[in-house]
N, C-alpha and C. Protein backbone atom coordinates (compact mmCIF):
# COMPACT_ATOMS: atom_id res chain seq x y z
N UNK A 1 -77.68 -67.00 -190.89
CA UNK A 1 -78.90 -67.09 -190.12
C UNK A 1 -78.88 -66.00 -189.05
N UNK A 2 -80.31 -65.39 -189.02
CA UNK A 2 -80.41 -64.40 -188.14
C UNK A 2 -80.66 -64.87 -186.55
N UNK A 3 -80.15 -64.43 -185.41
CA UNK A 3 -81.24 -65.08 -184.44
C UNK A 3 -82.38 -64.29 -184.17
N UNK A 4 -83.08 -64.86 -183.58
CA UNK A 4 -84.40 -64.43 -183.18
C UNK A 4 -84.63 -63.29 -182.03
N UNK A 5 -85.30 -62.33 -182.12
CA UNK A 5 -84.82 -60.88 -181.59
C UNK A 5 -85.54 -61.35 -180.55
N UNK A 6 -85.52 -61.40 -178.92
CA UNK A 6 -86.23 -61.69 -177.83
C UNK A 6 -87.27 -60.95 -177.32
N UNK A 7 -88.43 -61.87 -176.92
CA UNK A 7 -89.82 -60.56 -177.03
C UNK A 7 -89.45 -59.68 -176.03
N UNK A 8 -90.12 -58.78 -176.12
CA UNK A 8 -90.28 -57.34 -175.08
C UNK A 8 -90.54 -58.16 -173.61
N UNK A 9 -89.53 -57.49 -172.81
CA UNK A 9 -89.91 -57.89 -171.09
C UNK A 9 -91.63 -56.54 -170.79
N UNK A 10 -92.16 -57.26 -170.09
CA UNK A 10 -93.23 -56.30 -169.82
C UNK A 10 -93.20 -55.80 -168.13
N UNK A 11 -92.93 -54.91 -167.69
CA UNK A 11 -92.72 -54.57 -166.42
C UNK A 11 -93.41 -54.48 -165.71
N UNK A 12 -93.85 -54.72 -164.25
CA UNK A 12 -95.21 -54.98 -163.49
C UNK A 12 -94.57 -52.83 -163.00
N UNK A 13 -96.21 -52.38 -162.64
CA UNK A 13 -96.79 -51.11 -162.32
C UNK A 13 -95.76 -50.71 -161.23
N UNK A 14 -94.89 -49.91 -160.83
CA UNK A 14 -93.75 -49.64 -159.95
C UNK A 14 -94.12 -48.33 -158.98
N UNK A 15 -95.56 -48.32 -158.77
CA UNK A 15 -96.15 -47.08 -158.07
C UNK A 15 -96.85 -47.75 -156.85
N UNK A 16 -96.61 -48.97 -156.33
CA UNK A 16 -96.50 -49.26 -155.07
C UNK A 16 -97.56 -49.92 -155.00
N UNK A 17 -98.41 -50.33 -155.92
CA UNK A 17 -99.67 -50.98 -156.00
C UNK A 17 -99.72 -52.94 -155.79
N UNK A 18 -98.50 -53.01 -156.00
CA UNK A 18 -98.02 -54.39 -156.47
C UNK A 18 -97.11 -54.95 -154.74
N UNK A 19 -97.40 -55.46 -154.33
CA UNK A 19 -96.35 -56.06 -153.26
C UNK A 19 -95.26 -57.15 -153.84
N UNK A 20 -94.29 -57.61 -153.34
CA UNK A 20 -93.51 -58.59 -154.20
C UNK A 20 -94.33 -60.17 -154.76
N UNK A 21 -95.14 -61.01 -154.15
CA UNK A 21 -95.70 -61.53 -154.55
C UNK A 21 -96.00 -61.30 -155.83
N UNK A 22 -97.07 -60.23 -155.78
CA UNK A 22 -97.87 -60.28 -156.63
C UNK A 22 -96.89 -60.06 -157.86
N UNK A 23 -95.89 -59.26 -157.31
CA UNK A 23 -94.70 -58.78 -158.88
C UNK A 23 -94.49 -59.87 -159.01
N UNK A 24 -94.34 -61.09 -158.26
CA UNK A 24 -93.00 -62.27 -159.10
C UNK A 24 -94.62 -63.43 -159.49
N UNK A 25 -95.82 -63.03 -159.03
CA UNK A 25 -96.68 -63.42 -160.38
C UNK A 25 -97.32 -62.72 -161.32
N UNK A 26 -97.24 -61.62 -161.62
CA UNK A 26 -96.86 -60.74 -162.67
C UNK A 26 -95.72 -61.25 -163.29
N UNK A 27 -94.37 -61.65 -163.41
CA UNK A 27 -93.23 -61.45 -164.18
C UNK A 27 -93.75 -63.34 -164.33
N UNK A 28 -94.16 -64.18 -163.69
CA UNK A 28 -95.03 -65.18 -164.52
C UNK A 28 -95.51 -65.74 -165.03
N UNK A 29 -97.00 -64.56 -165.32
CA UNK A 29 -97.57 -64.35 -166.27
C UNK A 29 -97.42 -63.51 -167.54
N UNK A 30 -96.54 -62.93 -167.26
CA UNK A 30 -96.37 -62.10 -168.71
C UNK A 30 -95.01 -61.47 -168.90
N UNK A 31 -94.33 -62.67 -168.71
CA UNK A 31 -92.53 -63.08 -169.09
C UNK A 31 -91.73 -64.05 -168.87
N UNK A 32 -93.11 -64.67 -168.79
CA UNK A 32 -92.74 -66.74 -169.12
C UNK A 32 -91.72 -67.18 -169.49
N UNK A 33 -91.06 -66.62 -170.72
CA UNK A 33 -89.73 -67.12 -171.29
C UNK A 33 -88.99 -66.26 -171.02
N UNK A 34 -88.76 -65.31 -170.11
CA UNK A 34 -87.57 -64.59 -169.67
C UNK A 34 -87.04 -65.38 -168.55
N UNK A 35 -85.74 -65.68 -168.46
CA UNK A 35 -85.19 -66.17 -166.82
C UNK A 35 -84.96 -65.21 -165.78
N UNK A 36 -85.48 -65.25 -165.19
CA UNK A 36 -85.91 -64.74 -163.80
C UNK A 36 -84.73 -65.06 -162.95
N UNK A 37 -83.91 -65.68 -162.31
CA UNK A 37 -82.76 -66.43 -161.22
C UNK A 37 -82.28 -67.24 -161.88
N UNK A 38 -80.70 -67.37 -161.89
CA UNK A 38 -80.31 -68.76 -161.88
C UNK A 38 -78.69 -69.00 -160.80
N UNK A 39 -79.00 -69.80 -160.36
CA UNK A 39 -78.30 -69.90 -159.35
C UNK A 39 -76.35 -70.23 -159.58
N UNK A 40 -75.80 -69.97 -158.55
CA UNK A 40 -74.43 -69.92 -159.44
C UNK A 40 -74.14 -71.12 -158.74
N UNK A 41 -72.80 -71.72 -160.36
CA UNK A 41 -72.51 -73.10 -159.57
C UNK A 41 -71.83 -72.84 -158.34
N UNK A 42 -72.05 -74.34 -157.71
CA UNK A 42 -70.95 -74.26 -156.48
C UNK A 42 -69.30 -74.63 -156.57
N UNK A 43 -68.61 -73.78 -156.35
CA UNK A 43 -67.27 -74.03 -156.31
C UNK A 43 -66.74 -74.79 -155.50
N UNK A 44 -66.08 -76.04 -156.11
CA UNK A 44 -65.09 -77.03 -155.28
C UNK A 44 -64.89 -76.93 -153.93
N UNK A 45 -64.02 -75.25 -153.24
CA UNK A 45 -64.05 -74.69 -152.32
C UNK A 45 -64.87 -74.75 -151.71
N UNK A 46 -65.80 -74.34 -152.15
CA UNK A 46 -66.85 -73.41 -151.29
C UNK A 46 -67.88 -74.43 -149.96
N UNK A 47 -67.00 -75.79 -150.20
CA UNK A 47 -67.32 -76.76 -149.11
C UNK A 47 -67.24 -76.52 -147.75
């Protein structure tokens, strides 16, 4: 079995038009199934 090749990330416009907002609803809307953050576990320690 093959896996499934992951769609194309689509990149928001990088010419200054976009403020961060608007990029992280851009990457939203049109890279829904990409993960964006995930947070790291917390270590035992790290109490």
């Amino acid at each position: 079995m093959v896996a499934p090749r992951p769609s194309p990330v689509s990149y928001p416009p990088l010419d200054g038009s976009l403020f961060l907002p608007e990029m992280l609803e851009f990457n939203a809307q049109h890279n829904s199934d990409v993960t964006f953050f995930v947070y790291e576990e917390p270590d035992s320690s790290d109490l």
